[in-house]
Every structure is written in C-alpha cells, then in structure tokens.
C-alpha atoms as a PDB file:
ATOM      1  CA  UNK A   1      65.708 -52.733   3.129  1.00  0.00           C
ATOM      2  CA  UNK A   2      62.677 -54.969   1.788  1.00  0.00           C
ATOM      3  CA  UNK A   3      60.355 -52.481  -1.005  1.00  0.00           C
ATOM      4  CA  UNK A   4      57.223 -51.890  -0.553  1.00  0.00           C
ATOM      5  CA  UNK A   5      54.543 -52.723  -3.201  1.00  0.00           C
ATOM      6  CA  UNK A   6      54.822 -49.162  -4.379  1.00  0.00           C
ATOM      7  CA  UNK A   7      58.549 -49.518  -5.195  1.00  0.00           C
ATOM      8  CA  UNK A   8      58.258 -52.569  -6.747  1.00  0.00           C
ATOM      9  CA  UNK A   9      54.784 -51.217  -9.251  1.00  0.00           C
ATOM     10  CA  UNK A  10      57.400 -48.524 -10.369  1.00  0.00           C
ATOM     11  CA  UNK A  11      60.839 -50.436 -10.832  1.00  0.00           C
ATOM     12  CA  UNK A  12      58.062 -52.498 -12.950  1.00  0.00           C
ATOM     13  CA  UNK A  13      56.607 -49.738 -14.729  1.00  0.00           C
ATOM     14  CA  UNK A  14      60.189 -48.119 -15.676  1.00  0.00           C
ATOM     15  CA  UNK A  15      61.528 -51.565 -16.576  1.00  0.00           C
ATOM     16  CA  UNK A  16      58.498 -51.750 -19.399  1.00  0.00           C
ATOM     17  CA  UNK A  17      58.386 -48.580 -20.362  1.00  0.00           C
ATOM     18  CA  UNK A  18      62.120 -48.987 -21.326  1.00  0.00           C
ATOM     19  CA  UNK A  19      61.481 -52.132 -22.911  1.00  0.00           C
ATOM     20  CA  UNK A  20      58.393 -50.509 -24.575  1.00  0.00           C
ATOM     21  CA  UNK A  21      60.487 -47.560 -26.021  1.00  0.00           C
ATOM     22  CA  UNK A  22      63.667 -49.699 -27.165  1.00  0.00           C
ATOM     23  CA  UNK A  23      61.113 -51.891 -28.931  1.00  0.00           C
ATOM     24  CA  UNK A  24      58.595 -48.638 -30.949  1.00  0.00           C
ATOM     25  CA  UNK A  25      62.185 -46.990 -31.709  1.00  0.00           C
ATOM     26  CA  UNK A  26      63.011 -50.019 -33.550  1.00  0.00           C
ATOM     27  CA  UNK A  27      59.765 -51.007 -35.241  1.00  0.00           C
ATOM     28  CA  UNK A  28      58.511 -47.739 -35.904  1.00  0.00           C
ATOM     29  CA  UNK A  29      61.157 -47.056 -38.785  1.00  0.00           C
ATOM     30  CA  UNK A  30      59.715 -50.235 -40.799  1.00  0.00           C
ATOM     31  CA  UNK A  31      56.907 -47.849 -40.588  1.00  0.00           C
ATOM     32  CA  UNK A  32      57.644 -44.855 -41.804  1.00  0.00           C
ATOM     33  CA  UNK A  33      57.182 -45.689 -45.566  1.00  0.00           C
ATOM     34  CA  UNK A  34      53.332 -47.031 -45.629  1.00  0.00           C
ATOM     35  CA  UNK A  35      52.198 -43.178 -46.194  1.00  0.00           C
ATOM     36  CA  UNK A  36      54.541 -42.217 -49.380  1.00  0.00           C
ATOM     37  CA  UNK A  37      53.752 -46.039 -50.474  1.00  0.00           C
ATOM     38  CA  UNK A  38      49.882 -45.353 -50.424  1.00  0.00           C
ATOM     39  CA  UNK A  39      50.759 -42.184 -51.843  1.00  0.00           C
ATOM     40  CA  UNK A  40      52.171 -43.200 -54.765  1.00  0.00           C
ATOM     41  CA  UNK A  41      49.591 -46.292 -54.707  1.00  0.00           C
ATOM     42  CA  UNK A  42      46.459 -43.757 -55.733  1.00  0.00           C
ATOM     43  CA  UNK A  43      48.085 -41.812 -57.668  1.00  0.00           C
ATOM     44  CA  UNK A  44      49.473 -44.865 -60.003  1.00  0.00           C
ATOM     45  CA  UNK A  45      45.678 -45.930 -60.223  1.00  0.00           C
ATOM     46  CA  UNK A  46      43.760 -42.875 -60.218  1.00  0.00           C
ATOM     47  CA  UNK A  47      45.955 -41.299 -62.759  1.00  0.00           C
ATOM     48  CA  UNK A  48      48.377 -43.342 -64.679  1.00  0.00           C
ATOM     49  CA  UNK A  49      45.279 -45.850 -64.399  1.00  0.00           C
ATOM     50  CA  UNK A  50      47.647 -48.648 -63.533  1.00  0.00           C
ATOM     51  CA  UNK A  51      45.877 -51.772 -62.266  1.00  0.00           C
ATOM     52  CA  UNK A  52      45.556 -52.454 -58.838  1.00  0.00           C
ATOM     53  CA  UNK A  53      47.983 -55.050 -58.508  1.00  0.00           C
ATOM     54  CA  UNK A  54      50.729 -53.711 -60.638  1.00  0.00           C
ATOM     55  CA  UNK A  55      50.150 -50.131 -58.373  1.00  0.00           C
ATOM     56  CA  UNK A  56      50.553 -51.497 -55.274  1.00  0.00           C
ATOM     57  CA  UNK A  57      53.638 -53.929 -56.348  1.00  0.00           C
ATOM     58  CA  UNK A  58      55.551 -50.806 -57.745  1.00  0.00           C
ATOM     59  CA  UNK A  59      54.629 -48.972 -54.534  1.00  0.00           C
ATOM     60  CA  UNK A  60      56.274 -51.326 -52.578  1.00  0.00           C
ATOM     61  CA  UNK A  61      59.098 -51.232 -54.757  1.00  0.00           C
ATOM     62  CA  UNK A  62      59.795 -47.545 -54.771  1.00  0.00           C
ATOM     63  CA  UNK A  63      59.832 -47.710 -51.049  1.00  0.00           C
ATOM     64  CA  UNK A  64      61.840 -50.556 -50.687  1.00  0.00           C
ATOM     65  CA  UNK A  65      64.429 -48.811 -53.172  1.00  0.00           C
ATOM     66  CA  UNK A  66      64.289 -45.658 -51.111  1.00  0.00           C
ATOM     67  CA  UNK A  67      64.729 -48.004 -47.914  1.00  0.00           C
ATOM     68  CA  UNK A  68      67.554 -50.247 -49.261  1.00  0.00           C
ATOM     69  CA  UNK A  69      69.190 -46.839 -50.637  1.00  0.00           C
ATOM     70  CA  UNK A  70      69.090 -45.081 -47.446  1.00  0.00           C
ATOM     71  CA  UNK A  71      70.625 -47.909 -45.725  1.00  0.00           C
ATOM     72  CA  UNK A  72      73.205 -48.510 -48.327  1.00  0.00           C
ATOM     73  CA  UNK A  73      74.213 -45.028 -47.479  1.00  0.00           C
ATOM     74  CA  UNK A  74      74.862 -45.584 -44.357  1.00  0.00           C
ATOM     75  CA  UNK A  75      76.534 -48.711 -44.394  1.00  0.00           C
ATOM     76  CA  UNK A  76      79.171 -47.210 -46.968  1.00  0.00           C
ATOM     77  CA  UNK A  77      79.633 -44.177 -44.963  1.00  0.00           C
ATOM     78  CA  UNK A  78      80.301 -46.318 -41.873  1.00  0.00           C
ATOM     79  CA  UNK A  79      82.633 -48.421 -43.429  1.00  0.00           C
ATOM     80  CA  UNK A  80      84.421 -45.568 -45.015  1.00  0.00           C
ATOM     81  CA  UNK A  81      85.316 -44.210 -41.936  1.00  0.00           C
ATOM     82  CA  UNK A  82      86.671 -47.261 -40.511  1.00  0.00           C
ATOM     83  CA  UNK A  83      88.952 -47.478 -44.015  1.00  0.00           C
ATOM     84  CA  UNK A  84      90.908 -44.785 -44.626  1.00  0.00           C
ATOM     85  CA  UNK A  85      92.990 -46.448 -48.155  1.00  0.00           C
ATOM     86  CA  UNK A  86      91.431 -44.320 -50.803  1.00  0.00           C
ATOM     87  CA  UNK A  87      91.136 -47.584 -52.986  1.00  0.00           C
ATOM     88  CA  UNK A  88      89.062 -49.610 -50.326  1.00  0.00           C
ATOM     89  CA  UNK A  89      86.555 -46.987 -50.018  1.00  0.00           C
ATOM     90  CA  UNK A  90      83.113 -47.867 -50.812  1.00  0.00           C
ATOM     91  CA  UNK A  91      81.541 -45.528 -53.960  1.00  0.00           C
ATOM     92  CA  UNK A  92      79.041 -43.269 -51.354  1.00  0.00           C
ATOM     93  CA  UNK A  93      78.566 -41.089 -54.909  1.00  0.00           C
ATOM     94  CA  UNK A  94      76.666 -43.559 -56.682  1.00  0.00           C
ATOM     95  CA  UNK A  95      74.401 -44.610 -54.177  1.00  0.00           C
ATOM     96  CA  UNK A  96      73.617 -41.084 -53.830  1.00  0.00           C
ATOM     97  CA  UNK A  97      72.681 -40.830 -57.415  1.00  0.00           C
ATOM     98  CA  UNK A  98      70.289 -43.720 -57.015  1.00  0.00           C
ATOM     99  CA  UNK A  99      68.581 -41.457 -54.005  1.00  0.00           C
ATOM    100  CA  UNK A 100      68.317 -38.953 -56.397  1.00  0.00           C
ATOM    101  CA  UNK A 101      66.146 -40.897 -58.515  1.00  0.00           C
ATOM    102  CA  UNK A 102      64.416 -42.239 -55.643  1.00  0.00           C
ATOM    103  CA  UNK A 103      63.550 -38.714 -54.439  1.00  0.00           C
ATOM    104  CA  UNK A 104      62.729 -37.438 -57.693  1.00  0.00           C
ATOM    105  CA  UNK A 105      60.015 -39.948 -57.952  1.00  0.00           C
ATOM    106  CA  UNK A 106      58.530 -39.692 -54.949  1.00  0.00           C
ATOM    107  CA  UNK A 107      58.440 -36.030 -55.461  1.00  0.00           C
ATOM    108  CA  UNK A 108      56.933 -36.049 -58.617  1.00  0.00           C
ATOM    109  CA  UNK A 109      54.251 -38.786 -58.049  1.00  0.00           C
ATOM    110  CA  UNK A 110      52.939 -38.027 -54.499  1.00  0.00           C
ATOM    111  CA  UNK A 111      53.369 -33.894 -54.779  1.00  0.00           C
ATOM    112  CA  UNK A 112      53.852 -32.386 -58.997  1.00  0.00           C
ATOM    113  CA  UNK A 113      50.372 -34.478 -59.238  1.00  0.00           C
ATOM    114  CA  UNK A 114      48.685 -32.865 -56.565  1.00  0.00           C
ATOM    115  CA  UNK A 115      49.820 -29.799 -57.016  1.00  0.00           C
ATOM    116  CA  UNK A 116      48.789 -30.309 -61.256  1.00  0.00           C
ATOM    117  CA  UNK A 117      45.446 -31.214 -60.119  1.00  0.00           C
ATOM    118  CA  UNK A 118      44.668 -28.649 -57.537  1.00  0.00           C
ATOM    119  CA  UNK A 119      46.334 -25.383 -59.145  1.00  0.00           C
ATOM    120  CA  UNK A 120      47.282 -26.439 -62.544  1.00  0.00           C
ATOM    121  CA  UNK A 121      45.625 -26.719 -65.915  1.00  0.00           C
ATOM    122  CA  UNK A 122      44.962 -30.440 -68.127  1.00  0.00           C
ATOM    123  CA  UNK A 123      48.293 -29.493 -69.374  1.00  0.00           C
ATOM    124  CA  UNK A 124      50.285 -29.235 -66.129  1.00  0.00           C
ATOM    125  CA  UNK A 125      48.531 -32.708 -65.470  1.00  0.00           C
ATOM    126  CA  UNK A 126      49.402 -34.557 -68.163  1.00  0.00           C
ATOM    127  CA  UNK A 127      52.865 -33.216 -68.002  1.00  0.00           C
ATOM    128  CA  UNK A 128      52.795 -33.963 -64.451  1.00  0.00           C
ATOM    129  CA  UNK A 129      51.617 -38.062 -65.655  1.00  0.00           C
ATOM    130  CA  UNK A 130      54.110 -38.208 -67.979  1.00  0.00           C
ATOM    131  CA  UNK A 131      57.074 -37.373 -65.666  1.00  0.00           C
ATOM    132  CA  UNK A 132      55.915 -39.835 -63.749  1.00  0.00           C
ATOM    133  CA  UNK A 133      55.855 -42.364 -66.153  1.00  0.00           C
ATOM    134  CA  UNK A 134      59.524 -40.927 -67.229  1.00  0.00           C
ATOM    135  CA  UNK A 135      60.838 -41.747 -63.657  1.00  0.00           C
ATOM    136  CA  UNK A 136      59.160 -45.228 -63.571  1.00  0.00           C
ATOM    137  CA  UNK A 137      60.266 -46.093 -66.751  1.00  0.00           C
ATOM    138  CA  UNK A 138      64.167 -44.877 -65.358  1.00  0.00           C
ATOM    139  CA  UNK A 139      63.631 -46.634 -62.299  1.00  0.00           C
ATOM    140  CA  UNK A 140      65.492 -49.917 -63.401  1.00  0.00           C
ATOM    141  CA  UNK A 141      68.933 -47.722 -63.478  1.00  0.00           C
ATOM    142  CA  UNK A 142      68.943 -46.851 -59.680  1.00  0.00           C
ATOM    143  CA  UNK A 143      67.832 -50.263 -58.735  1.00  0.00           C
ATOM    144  CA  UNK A 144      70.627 -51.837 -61.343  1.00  0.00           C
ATOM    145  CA  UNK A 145      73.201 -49.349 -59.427  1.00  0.00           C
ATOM    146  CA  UNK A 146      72.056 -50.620 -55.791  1.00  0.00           C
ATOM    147  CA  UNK A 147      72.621 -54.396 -56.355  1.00  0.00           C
ATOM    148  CA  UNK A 148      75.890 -53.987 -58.561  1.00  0.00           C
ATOM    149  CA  UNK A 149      77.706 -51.535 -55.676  1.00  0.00           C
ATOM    150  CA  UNK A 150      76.213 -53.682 -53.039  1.00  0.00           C
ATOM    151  CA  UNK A 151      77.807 -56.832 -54.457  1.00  0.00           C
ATOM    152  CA  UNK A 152      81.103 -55.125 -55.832  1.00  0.00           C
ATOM    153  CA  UNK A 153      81.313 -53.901 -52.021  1.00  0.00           C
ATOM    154  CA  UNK A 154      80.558 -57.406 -50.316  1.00  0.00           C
ATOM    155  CA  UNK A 155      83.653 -58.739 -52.875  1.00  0.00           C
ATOM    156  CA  UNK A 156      85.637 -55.654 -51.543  1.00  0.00           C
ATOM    157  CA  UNK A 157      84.878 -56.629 -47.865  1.00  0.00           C
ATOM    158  CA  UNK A 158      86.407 -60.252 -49.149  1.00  0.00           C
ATOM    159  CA  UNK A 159      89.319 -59.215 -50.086  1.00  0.00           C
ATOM    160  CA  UNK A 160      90.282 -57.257 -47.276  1.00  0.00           C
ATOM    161  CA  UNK A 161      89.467 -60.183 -45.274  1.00  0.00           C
ATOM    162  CA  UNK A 162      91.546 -62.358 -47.443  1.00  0.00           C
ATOM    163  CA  UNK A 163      94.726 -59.629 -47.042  1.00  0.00           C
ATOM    164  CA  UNK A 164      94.144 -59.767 -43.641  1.00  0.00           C
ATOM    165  CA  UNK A 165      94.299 -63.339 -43.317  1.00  0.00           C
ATOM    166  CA  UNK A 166      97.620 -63.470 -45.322  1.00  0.00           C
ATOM    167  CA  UNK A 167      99.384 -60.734 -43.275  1.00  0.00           C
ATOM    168  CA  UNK A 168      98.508 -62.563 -40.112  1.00  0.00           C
ATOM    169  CA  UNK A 169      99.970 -65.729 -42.094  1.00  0.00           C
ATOM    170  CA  UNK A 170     103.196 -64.107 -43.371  1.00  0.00           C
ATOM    171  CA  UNK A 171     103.437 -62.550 -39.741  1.00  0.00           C
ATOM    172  CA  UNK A 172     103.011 -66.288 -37.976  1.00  0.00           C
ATOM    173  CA  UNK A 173     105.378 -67.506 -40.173  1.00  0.00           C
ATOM    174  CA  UNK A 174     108.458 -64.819 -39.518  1.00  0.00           C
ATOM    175  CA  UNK A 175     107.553 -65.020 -36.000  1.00  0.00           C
ATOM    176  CA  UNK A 176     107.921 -69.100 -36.269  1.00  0.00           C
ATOM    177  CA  UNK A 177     111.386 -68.593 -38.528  1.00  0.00           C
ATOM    178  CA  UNK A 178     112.883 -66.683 -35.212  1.00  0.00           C
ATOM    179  CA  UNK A 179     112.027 -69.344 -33.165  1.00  0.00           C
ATOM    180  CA  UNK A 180     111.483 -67.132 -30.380  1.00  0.00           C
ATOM    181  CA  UNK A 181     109.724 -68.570 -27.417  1.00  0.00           C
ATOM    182  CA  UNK A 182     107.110 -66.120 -26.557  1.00  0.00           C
ATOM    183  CA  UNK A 183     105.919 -67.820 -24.169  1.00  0.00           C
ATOM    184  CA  UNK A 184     108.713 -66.963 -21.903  1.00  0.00           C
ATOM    185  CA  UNK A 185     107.736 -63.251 -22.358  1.00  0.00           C
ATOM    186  CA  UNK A 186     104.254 -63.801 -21.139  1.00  0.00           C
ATOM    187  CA  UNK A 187     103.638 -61.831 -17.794  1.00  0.00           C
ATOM    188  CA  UNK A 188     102.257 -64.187 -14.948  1.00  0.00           C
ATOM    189  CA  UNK A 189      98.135 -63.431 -15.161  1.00  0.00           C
ATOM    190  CA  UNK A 190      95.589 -65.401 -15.741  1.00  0.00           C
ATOM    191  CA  UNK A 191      92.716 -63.108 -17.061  1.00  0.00           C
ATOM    192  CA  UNK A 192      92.811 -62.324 -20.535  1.00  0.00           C
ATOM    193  CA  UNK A 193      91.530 -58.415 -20.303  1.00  0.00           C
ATOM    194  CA  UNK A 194      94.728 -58.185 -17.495  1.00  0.00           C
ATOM    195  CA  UNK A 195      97.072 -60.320 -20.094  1.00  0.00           C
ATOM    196  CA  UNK A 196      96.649 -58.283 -23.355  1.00  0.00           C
ATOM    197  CA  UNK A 197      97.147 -55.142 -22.599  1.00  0.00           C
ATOM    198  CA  UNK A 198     100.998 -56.516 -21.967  1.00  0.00           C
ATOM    199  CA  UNK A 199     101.361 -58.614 -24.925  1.00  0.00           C
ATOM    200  CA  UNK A 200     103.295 -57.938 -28.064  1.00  0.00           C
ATOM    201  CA  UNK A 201     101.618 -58.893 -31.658  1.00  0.00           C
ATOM    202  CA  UNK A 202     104.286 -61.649 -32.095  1.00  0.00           C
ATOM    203  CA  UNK A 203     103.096 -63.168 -28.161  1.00  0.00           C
ATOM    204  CA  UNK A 204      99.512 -62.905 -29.509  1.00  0.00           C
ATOM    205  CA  UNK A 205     100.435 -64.239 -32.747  1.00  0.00           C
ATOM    206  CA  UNK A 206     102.082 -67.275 -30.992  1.00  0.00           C
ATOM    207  CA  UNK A 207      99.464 -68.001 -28.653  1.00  0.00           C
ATOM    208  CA  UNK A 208      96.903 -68.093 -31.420  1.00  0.00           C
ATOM    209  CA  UNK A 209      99.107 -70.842 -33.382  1.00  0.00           C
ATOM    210  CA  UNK A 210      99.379 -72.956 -30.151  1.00  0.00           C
ATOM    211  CA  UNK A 211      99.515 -76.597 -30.556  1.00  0.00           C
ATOM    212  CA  UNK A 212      98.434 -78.718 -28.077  1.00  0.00           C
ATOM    213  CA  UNK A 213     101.474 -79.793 -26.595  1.00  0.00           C
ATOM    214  CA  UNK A 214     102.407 -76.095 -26.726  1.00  0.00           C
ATOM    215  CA  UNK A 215      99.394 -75.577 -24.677  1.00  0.00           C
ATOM    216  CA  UNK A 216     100.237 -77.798 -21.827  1.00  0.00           C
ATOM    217  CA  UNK A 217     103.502 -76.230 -21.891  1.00  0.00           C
ATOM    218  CA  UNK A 218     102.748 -72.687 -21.496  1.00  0.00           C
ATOM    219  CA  UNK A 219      99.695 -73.875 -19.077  1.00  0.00           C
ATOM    220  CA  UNK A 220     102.684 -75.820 -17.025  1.00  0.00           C
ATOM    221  CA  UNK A 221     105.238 -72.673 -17.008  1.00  0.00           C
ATOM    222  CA  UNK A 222     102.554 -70.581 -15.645  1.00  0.00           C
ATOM    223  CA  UNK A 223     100.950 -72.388 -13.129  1.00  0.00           C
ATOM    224  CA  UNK A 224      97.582 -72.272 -14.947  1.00  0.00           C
ATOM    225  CA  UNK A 225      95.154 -74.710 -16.416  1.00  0.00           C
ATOM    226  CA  UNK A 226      95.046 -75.720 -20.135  1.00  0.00           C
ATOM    227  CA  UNK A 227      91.671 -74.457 -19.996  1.00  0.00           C
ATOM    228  CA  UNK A 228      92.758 -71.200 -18.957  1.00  0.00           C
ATOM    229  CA  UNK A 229      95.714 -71.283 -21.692  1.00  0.00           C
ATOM    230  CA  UNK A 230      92.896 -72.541 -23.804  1.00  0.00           C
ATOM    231  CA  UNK A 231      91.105 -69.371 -23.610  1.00  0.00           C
ATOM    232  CA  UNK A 232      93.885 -66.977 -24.301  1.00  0.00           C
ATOM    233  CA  UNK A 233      94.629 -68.963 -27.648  1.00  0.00           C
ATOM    234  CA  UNK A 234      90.600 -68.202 -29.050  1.00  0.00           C
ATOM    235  CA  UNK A 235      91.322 -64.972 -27.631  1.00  0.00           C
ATOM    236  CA  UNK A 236      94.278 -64.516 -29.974  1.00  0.00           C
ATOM    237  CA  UNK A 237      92.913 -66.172 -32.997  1.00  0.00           C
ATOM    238  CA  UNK A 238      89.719 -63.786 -32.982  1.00  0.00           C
ATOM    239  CA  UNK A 239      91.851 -60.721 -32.702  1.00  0.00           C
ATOM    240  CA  UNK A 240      93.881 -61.549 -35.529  1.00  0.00           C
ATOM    241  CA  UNK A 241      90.809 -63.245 -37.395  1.00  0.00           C
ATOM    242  CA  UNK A 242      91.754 -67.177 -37.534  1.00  0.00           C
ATOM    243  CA  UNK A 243      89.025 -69.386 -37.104  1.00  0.00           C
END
C-alpha cells in the first residue's frame, strides 16, 4: 500500500528525532563539565588572584582529571568483570583515591568558598583559599596515579594477549603432533554461524592454521568453494586471536 505524504512527514520526523537523540545523548556528556570548570575558573581569579591564563588552564585540567578519572573507573570495572584471576584485575582502589582528590577539590573551590564568603568570617575565607591552594598544590599525586595505572593496565592487557596467543600456539601445535585430520570431522554446511556451533576447539584450531593446499582440500571434500573454506579459516583465526 503506497503512503501518503502524511506517513511519509512522520516516518521522517521519527527517523530524525532518533538520530537527533542518539546524537545530544552522546555530545551532551562532553558538556557537562563547562559549569564546575567556570566555577573553579572565578574563583582561581577572584580569590587566589591567579592570572587569567593560568585559571582557566588549571580549570580545564581539574575537569579533564575528573573526566579521565571517571572513565578510568569504568573501564577497570568493565574489564574486571570480564577477568575473574584475582592477579589480572585492574587496581579500581586507586583510581578511586584519585576521585577523591578530584572531588575534594571541586568541593572546596566551587562550594567551601562560597559558602566562606556568604556566611563566614575573613577567617573562614582565607582558610577556605588556603585549602584550595592545599588541593592544587596535591593535585600532581592523583594525576601521577591516573597515567601510571593506566599504563601498568595497557601492559597488563599485553600480556594477557601475549598468554593468549601462546596457548592457542601450544594448542595448534598438540593438535598438529596427533595428526588428526579434522577436516574429516567437519559437518557438511557451508555458513559459518550454522558450522560453529558443531565444531570442536581442535576443528577450529585446524581450520585457522590452514595452508593453502589444505584449503583446496577441505574446499574439495566438501563440495564448497575455496572462498567459502576461505572464510571459515578468518573466522577461526579471529576467534582464537591470530592475525
């Protein structure tokens, strides 16, 4: 049945509105940290009488600290969920301690101030400037604690690829000492997502190691193309994670 122009205005306008919302959701968090940023931007020239330039950099830095450390968060919680080894578990604890000091500062700077100023006495300001300064001047720990987790994770995520790639070695290599022809075990389907689900580790092991005679082979026992046998083998080799 043909649509009318009606139809076709509001398949348009829910197709863009979509497209709209998938696009503000992820935008909008870049956002989010322009108001604590301008915040803390005032307040490091109005009272800590910081110029201009150097306010605005170390604005941009807190947020970006409090950004990267959120993130950081996440990323180690994700992973240690997927990895359940106790010793491959990414150190959530001391990327929480850097949010500490991220908070802290925000806190302090953007809210003790304000508070100081409106309700407190030259005392409770100064003391309020010099916590500030206190944070800022601890703010190289946090940041020292991002990058050295970050990178001691990243040489983590190496070596597990590295194990990985020498259990799927060791594993080639006992299948290869058998001299089993797995081939022969394969069922009679072309498509892959049919295929797996009836493989063995040492068939998908085999067909990721195929040569190229061993190719035409299996493509000739099966009645299939090369192609076909082709596309099983990168199949095989990204499961097991050979290039």
């Amino acid at each position: 049945m043909n649509e009318n122009l009606f139809d076709k205005l509001n398949d348009w306008v829910n197709n863009t509105e979509g497209s709209l919302v998938n696009f503000l959701t992820a935008f909008a968090p870049w956002l989010a940290p322009l108001a604590p940023a301008y915040m803390t931007y005032v307040h490091m020239v109005d009272f800590l009488l910081f110029p201009k330039p150097l306010a605005f950099s170390l604005a941009l830095v807190v947020e970006i600290l409090g950004f990267g450390t959120v993130s950081t968060f996440l990323d180690f919680w994700f992973f240690n969920r997927r990895n359940k080894a106790a010793v491959k578990k990414a150190p959530i604890w001391l990327v929480m301690v850097s949010f500490g000091f991220y908070l802290g500062l925000i806190l302090v700077s953007n809210v003790m101030i304000d508070v100081a100023k409106a309700f407190g006495t030259e005392m409770h300001q100064n003391l309020a400037i010099v916590s500030v300064r206190a944070l800022l001047t601890l703010q190289t720990i946090p940041a020292a604690i991002i990058v050295a987790v970050r990178t001691g994770h990243r040489d983590l995520i190496r070596q597990i690829s590295s194990e990985k790639q020498q259990k799927v070695s060791e594993s080639y290599q006992k299948v290869s000492t058998n001299e089993k022809d797995v081939s022969d075990n394969l069922p009679k389907v072309s498509d892959w997502r049919n295929l797996r689900p009836k493989l063995s580790d040492e068939d998908v092991y085999n067909l990721a190691y195929l040569s190229p005679g061993g190719v035409q082979e299996t493509a000739g026992k099966f009645g299939v193309t090369e192609r076909t046998v082709t596309n099983w083998r990168e199949y095989a080799r990204k499961e097991i994670g050979v290039d």
